[in-house]
Protein backbone atom coordinates (compact mmCIF):
# COMPACT_ATOMS: atom_id res chain seq x y z
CA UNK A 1 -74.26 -83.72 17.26
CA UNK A 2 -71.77 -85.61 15.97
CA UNK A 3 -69.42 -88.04 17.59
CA UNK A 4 -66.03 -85.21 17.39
CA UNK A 5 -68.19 -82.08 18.27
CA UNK A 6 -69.42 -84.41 21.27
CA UNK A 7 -65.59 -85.15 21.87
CA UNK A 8 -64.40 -81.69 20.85
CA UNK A 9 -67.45 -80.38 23.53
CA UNK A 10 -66.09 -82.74 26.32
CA UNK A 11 -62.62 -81.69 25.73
CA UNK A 12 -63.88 -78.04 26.46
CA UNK A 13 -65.29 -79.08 29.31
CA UNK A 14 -62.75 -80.86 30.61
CA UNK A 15 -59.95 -78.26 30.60
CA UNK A 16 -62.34 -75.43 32.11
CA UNK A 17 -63.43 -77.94 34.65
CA UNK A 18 -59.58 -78.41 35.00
CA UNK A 19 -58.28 -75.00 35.26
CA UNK A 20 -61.49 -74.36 37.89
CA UNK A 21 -59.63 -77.37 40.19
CA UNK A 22 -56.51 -75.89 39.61
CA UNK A 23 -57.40 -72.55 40.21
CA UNK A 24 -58.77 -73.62 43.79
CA UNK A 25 -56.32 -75.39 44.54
CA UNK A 26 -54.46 -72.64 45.27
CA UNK A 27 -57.12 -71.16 47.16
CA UNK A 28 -57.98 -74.31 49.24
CA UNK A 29 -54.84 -73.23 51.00
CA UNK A 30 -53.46 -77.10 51.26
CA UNK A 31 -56.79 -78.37 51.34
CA UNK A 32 -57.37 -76.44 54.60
CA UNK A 33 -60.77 -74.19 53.10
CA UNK A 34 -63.88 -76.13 52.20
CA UNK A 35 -65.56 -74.95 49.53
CA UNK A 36 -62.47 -74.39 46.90
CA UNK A 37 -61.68 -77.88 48.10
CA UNK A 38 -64.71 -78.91 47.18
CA UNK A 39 -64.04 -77.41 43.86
CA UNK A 40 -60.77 -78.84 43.97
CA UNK A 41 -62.10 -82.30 44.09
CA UNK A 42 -65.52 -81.96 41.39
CA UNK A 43 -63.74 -79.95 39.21
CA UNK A 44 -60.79 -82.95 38.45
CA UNK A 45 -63.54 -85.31 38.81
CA UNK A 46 -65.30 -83.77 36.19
CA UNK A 47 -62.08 -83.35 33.79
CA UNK A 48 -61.28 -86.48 34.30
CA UNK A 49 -64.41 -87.78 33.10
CA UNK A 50 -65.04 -85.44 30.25
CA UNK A 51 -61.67 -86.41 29.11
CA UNK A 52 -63.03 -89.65 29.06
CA UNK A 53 -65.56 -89.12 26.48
CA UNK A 54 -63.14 -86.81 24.65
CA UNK A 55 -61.28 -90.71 24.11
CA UNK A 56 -63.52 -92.18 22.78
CA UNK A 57 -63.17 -90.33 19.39
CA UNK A 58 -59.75 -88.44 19.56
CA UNK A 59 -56.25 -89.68 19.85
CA UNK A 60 -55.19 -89.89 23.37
CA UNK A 61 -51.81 -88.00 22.37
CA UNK A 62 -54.11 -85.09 21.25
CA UNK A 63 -56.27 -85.04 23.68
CA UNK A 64 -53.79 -84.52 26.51
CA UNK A 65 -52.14 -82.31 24.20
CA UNK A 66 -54.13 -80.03 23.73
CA UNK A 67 -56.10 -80.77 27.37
CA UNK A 68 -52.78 -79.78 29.05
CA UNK A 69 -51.43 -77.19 26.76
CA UNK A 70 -55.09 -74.99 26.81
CA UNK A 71 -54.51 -75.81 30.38
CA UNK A 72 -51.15 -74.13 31.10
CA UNK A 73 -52.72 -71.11 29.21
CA UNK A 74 -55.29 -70.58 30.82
CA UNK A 75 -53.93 -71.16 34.16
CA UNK A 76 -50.92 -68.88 33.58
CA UNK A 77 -53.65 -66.33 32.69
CA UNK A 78 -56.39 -66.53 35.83
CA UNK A 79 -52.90 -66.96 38.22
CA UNK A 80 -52.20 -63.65 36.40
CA UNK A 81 -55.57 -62.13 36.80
CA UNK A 82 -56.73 -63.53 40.25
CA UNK A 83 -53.24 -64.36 42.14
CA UNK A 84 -51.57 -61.27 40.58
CA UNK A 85 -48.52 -63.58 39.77
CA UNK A 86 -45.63 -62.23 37.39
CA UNK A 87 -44.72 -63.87 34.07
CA UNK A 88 -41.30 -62.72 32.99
CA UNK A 89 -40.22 -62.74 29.25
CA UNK A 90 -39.24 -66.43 29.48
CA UNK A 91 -42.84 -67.89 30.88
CA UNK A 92 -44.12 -65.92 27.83
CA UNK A 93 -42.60 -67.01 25.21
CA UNK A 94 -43.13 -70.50 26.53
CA UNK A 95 -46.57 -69.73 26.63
CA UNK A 96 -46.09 -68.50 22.94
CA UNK A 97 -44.64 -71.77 22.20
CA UNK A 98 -47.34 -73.98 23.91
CA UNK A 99 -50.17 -72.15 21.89
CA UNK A 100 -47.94 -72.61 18.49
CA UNK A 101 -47.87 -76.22 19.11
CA UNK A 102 -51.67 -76.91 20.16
CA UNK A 103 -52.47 -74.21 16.55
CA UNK A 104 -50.36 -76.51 14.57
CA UNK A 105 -51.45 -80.07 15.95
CA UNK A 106 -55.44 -78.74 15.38
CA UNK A 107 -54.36 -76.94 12.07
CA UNK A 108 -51.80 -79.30 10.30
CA UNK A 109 -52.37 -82.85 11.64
CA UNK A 110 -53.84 -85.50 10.35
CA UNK A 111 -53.96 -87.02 13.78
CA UNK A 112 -56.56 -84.63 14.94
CA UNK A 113 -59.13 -85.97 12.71
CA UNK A 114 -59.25 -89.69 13.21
């Protein structure tokens, strides 16, 4: 494995370990339930980390670029699918705009690379 899939891996890792925390942290109910709090805490802890590794390779403007742009995604779509929250046409098309900027920072910079 090479030293960017090993970043590129950890940067995976981190923002599903992220959007795990984040997703329990609404269910810890203000830290008030054990076991998503437990989540809670592992699951940054383990973001944090992988994110870490992701640095050591990638641009630290990418990284968190695309580490917290995945991560609105994704947690717009479990609060969606688990918390039965609403998006209304304006949270979409920010959503629409978040993925269009993590496409073209992978797909057109030169920044993504180094």
């Amino acid at each position: 494995m090479t030293p960017r899939s090993a970043s590129l891996l950890a940067l995976t890792t981190a923002i599903l370990a992220e959007t795990s925390a984040t997703t329990a942290l609404k269910a810890s109910h203000g830290f008030t339930r054990l076991w998503p709090s437990v989540t809670v805490v592992l699951g940054y802890a383990i973001a944090f980390y992988c994110m870490t590794i992701a640095l050591r390779t990638l641009p630290i403007g990418v990284v968190y670029a695309v580490w917290s742009g995945v991560g609105i995604v994704l947690i717009s779509l479990l609060g969606w699918l688990v918390y039965r929250e609403r998006l209304d046409a304006a949270a979409l098309a920010g959503i629409a705009l978040i993925c269009a900027g993590v496409l073209v920072n992978q797909i057109f910079s030169h920044s993504a690379a180094h």
